[in-house]
N, C-alpha and C. Protein backbone atom coordinates (compact mmCIF):
# COMPACT_ATOMS: atom_id res chain seq x y z
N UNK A 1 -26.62 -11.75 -0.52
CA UNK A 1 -26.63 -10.55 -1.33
C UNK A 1 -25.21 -10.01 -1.46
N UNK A 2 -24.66 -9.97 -2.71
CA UNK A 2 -23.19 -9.32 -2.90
C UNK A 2 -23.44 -7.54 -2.21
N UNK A 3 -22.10 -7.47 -1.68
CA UNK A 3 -22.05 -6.07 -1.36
C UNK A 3 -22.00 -5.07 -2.51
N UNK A 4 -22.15 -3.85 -2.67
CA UNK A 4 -22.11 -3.43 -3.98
C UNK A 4 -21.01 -2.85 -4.57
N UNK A 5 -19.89 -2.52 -3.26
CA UNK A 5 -18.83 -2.15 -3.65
C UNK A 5 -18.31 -3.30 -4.73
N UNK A 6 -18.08 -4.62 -4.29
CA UNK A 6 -17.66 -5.87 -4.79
C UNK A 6 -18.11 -6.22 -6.06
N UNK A 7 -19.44 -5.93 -6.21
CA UNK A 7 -19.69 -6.14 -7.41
C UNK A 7 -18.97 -4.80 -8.77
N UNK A 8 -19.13 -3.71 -7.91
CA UNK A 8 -18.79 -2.83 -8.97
C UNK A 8 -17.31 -3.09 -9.45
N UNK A 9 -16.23 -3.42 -8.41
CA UNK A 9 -15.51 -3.96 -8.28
C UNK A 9 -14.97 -4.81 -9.64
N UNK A 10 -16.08 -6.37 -9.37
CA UNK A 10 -16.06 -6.79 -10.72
C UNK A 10 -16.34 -6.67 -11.97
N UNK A 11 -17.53 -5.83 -12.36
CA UNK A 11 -17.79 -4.79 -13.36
C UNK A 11 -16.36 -4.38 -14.06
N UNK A 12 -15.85 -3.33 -13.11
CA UNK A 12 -14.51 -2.55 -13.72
C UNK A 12 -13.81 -3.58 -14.31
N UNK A 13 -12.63 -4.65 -13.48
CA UNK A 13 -11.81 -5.43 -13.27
C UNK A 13 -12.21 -6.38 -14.70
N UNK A 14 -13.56 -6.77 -14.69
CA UNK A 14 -14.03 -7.12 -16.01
C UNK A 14 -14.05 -6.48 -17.44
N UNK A 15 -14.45 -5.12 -17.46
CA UNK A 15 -14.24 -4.19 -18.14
C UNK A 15 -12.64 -4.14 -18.61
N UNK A 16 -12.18 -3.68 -17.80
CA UNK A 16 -10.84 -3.75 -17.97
C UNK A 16 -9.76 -4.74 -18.73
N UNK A 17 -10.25 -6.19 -18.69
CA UNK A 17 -9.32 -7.43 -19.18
C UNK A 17 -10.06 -7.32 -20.89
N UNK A 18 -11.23 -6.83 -20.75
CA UNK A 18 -12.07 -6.81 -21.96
C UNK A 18 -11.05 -6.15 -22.87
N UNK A 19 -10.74 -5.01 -22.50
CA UNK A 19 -9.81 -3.99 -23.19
C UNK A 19 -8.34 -4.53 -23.25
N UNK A 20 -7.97 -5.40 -22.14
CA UNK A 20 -6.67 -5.55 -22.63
C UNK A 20 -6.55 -6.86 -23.42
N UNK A 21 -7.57 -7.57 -23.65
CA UNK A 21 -7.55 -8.25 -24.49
C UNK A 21 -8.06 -8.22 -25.62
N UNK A 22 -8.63 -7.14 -25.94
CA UNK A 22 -8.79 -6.59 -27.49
C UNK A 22 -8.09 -6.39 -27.90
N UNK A 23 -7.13 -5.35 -26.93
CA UNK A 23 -5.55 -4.86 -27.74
C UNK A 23 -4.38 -6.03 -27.98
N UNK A 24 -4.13 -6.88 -26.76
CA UNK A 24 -3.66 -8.18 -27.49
C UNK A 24 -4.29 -8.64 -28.99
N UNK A 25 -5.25 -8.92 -28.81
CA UNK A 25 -5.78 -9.62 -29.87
C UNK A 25 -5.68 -8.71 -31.82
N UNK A 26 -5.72 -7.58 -31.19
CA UNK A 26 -5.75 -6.47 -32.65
C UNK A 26 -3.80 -6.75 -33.03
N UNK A 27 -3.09 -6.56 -31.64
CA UNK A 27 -1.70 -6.45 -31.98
C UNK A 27 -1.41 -8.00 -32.50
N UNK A 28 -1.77 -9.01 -32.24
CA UNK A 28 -1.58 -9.99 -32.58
C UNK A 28 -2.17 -10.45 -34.24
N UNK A 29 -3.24 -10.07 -34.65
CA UNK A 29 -3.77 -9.71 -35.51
C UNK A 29 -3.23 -9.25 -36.74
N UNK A 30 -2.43 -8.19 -36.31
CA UNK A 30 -1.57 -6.98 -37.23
C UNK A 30 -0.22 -7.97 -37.57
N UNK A 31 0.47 -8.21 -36.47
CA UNK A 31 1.43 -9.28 -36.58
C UNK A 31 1.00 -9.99 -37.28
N UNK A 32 0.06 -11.04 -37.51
CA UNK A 32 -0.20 -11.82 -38.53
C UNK A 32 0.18 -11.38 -40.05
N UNK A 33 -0.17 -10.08 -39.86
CA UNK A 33 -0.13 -9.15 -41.21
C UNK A 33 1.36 -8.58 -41.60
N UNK A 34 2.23 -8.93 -40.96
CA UNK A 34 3.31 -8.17 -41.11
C UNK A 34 3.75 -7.18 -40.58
N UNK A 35 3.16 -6.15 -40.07
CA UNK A 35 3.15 -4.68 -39.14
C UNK A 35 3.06 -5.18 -37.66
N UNK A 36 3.10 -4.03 -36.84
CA UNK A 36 3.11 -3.62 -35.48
C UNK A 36 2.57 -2.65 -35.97
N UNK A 37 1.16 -3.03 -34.40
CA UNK A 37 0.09 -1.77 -34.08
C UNK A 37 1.42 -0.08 -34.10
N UNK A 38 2.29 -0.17 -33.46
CA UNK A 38 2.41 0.98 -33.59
C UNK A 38 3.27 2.01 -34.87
N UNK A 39 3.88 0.71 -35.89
CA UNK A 39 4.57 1.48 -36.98
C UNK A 39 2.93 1.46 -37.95
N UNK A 40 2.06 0.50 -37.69
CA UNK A 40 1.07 1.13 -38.80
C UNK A 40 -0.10 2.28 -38.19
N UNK A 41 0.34 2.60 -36.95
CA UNK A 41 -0.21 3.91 -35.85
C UNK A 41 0.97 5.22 -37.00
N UNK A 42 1.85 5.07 -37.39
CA UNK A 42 2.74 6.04 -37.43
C UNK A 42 2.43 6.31 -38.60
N UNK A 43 1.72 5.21 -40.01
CA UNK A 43 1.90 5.28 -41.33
C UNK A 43 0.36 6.17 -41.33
N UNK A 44 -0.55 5.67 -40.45
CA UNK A 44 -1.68 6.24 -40.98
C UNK A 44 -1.75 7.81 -40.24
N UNK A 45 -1.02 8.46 -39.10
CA UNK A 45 -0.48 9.23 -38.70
C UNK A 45 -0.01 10.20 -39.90
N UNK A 46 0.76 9.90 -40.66
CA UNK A 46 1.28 10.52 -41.75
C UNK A 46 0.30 10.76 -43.09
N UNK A 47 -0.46 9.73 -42.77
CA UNK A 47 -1.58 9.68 -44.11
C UNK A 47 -2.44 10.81 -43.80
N UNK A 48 -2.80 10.62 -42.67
CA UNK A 48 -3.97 11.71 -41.94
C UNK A 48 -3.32 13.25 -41.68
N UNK A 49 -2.32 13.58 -41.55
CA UNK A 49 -1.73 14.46 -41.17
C UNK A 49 -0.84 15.19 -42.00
N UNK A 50 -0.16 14.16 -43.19
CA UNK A 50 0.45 14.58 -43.96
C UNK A 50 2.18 14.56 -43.38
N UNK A 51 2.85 15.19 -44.52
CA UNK A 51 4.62 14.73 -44.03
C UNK A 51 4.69 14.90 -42.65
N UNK A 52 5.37 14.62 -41.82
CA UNK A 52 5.31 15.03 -40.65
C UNK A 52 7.18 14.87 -40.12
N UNK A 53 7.52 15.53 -39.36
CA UNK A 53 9.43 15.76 -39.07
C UNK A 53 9.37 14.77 -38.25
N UNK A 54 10.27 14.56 -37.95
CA UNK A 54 10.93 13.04 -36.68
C UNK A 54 10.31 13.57 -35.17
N UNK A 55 10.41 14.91 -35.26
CA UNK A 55 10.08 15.05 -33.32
C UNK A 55 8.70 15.11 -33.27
N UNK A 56 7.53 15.66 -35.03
CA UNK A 56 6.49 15.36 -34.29
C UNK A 56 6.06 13.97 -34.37
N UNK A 57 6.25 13.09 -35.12
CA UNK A 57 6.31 11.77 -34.86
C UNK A 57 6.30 11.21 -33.15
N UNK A 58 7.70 11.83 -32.87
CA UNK A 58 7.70 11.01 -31.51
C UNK A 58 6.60 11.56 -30.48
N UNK A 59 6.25 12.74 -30.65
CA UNK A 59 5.55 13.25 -30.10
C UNK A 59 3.75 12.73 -30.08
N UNK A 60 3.90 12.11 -31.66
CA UNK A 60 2.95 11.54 -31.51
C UNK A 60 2.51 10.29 -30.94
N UNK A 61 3.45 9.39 -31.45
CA UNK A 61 3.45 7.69 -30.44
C UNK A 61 4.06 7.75 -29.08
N UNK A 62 4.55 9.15 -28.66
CA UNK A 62 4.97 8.98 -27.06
C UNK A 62 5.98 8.20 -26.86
N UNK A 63 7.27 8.18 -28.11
CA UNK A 63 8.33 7.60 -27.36
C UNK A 63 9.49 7.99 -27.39
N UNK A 64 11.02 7.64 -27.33
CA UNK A 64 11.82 8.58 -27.39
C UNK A 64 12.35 8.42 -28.89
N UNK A 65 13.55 9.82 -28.61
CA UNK A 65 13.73 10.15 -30.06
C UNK A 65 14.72 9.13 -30.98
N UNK A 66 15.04 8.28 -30.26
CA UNK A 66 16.07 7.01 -30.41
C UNK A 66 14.82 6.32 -31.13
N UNK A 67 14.27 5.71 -30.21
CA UNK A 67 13.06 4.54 -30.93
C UNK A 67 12.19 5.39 -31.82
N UNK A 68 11.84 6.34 -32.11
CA UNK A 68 11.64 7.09 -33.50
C UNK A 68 12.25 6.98 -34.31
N UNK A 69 13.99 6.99 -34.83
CA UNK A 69 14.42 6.74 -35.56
C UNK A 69 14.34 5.52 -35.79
N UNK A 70 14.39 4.74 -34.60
CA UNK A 70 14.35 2.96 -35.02
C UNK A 70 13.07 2.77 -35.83
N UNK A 71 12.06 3.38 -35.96
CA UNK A 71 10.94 3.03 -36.14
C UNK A 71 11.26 3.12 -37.57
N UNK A 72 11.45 4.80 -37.80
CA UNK A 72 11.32 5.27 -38.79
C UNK A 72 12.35 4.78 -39.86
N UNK A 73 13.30 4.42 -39.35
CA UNK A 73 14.11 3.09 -40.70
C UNK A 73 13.24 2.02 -40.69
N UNK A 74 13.06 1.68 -39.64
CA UNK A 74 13.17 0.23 -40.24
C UNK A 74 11.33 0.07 -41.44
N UNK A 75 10.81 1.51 -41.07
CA UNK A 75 9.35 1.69 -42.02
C UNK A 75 10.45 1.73 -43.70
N UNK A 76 11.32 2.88 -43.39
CA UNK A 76 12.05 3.08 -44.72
C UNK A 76 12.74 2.20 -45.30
N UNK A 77 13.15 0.63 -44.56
CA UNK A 77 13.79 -0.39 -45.17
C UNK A 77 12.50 -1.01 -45.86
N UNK A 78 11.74 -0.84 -45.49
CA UNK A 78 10.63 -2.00 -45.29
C UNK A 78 9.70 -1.17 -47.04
N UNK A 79 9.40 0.02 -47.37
CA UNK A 79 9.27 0.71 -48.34
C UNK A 79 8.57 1.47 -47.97
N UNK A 80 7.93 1.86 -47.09
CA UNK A 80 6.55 2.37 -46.61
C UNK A 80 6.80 3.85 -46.70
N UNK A 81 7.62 4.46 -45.93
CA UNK A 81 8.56 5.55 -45.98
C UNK A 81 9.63 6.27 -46.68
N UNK A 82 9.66 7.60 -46.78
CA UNK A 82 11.22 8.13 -47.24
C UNK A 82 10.93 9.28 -46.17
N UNK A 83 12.74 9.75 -45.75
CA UNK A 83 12.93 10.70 -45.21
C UNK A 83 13.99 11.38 -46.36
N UNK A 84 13.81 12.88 -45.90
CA UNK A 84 14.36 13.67 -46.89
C UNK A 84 14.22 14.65 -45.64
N UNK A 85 15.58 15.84 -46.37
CA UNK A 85 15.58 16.87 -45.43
C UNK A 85 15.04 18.25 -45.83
N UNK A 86 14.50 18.67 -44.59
CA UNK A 86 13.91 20.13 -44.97
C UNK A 86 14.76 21.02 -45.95
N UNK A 87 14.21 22.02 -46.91
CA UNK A 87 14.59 22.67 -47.35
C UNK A 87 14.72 24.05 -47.06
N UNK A 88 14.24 24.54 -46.30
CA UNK A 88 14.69 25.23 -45.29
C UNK A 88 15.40 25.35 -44.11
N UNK A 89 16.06 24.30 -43.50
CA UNK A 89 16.42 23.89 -42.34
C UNK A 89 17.39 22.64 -42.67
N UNK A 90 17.86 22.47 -42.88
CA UNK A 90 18.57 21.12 -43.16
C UNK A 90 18.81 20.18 -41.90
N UNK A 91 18.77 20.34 -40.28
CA UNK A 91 18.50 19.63 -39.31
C UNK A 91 17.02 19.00 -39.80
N UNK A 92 16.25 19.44 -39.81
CA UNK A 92 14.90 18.82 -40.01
C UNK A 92 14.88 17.75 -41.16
N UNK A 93 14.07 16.76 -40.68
CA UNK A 93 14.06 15.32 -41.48
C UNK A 93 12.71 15.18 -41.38
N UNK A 94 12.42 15.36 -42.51
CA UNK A 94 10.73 15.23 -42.69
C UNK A 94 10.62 13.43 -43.56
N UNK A 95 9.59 13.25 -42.84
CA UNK A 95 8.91 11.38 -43.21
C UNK A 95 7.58 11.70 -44.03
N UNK A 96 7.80 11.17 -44.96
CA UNK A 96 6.24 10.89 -45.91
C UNK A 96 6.09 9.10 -46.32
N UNK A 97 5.08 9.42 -46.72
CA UNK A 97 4.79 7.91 -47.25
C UNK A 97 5.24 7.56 -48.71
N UNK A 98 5.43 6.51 -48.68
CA UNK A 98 5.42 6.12 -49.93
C UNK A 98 4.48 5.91 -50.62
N UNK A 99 4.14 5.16 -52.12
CA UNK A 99 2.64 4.40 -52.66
C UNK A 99 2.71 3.22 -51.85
N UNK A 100 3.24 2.43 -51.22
CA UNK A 100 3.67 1.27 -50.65
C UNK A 100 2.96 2.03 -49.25
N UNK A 101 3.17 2.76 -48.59
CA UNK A 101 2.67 3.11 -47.40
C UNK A 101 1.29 3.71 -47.71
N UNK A 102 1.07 4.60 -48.42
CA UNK A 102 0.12 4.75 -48.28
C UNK A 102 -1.52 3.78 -48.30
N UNK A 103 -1.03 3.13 -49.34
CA UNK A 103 -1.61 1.72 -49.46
C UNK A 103 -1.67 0.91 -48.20
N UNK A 104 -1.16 0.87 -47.57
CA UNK A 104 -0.88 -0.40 -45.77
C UNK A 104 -1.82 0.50 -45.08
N UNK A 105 -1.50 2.30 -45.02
CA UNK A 105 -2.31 2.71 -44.23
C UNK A 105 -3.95 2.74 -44.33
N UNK A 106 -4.40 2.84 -45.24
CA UNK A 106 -5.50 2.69 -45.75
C UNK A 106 -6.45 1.05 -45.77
N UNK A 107 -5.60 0.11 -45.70
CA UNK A 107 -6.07 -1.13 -45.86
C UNK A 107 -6.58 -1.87 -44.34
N UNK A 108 -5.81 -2.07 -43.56
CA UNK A 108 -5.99 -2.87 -42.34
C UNK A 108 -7.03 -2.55 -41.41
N UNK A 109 -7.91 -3.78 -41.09
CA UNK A 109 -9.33 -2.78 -40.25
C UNK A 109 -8.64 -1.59 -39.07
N UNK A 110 -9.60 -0.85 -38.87
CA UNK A 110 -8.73 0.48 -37.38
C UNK A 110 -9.69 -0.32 -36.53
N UNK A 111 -8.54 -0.37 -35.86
CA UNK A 111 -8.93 -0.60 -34.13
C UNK A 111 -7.79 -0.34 -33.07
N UNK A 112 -8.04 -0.93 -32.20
CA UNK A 112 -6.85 -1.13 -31.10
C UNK A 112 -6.61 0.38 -30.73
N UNK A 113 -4.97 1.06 -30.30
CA UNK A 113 -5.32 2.38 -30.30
C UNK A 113 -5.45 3.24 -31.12
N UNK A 114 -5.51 3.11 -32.26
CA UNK A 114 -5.60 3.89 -33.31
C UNK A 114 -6.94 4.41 -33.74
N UNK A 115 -8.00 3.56 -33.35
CA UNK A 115 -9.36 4.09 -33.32
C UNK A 115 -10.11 4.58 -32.33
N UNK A 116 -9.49 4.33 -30.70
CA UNK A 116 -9.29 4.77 -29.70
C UNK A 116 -8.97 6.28 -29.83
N UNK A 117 -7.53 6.70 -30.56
CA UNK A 117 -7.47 8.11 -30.61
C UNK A 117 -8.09 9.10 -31.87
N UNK A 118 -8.59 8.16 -32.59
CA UNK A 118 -10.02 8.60 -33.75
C UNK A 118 -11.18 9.02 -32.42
N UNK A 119 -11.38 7.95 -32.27
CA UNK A 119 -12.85 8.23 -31.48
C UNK A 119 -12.55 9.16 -30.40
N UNK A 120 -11.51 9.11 -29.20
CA UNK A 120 -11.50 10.39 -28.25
C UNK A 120 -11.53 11.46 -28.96
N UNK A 121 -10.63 11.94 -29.92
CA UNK A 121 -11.28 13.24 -30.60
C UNK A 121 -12.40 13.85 -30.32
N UNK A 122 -13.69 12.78 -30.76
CA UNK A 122 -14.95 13.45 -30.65
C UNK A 122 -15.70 13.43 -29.66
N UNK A 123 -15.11 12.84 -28.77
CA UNK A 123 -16.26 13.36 -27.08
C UNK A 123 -16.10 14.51 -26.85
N UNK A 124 -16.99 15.17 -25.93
CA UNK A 124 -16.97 15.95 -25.32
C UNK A 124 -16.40 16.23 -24.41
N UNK A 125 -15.79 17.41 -24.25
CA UNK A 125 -14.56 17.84 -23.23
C UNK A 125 -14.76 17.11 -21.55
N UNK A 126 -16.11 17.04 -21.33
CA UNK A 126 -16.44 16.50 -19.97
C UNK A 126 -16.69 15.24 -19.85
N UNK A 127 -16.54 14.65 -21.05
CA UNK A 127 -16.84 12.87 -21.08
C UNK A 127 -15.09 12.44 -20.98
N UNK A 128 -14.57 13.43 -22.13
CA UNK A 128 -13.08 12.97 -21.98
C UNK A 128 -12.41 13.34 -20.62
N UNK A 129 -12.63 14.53 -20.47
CA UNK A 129 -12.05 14.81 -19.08
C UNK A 129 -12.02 13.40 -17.93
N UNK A 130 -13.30 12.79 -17.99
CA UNK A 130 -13.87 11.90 -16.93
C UNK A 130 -13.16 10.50 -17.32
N UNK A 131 -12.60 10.25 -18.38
CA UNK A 131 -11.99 9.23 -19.08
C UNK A 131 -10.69 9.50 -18.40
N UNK A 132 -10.26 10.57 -18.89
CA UNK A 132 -8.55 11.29 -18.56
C UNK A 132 -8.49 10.95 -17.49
N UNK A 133 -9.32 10.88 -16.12
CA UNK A 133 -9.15 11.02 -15.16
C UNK A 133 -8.96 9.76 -14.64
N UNK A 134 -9.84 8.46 -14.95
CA UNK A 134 -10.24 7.10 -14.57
C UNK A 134 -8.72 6.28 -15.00
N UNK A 135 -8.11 7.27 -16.26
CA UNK A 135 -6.81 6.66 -16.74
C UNK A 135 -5.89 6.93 -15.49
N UNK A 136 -5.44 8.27 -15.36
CA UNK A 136 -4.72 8.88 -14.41
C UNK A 136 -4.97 7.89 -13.28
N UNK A 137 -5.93 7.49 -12.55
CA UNK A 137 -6.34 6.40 -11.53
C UNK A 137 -5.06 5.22 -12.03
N UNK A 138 -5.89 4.61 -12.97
CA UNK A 138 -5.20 3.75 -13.20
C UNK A 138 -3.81 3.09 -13.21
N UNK A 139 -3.02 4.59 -14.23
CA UNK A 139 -1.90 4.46 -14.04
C UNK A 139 -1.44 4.33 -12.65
N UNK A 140 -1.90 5.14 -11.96
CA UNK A 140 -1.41 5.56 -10.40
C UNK A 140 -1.75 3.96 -9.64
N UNK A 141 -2.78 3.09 -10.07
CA UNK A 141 -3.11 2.19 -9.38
C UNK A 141 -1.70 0.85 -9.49
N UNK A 142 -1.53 1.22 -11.01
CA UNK A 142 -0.66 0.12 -11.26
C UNK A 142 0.65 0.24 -11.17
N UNK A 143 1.22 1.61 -10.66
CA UNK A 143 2.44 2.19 -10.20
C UNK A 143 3.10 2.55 -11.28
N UNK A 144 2.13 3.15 -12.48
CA UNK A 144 3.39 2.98 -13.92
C UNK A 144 3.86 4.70 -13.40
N UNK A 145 4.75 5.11 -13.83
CA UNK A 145 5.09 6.38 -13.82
C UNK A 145 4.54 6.86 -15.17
N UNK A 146 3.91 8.21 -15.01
CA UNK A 146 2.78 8.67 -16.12
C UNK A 146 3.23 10.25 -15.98
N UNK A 147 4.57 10.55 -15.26
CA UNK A 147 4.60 12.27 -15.23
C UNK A 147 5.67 12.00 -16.82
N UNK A 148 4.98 13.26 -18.07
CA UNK A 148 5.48 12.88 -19.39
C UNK A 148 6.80 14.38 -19.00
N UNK A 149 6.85 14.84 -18.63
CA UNK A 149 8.06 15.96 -18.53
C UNK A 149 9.00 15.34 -18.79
């Protein structure tokens, strides 16, 4: 008779490769297509949200304000994008889409994390909470550093 810790054990550990091999598989996927999961995370970001400035961008994909700009050219070489500056503020650099972007964002199935942060939206504060928390584990399990300050 398996112990039950052990089994639950494998449950998770199983669970777990499930997920990281979806997200391989979606990012690999997208690559096929030309994009990275996370510049077409940024286009449909903008679609859904509308123009959006460079810091909330980074704020949104969680990275720094360097690789935001990298992002955000190389979307604007690519056509997807224009930046233009606020008209009120002239520091501020607001990103919209192009017809070229808007089009990419709209087309490619959603998955990976992008439907991940569709779908958390709509749980409930105590389902997500209990999610938030199993992550927090996680990170902590795998030694990533997760303090965002």
């Amino acid at each position: 008779m398996e112990n039950p810790t052990q089994g639950l054990y494998t449950e998770t550990i199983q669970k777990f490769l499930i997920v990281y091999r979806h997200l391989r598989m979606y990012s690999r996927q997208l690559h096929q297509e030309g994009i990275s999961g996370r510049k077409l995370s940024a286009l449909r970001y903008i679609h859904e949200a509308g123009p959006r400035t460079v810091g909330q961008m980074r704020d949104y994909l969680y990275i720094s304000d360097s690789g935001t700009s990298e992002l955000i050219a190389r979307l604007e070489k690519m056509g997807y994008v224009t930046r233009t500056r606020s008209d009120t503020d002239n520091r501020v650099v607001i990103v919209d889409l192009t017809a070229a972007g808007r089009e990419l964002a709209q087309t490619p199935p959603r998955g990976g994390v992008s439907l991940l942060r569709e779908r958390l939206q709509t749980l409930p504060y105590k389902r997500l909470s209990v999610i938030n928390e199993a992550m927090t584990e996680i990170l902590t399990l795998l030694e990533i550093d997760h303090d965002y300050s």
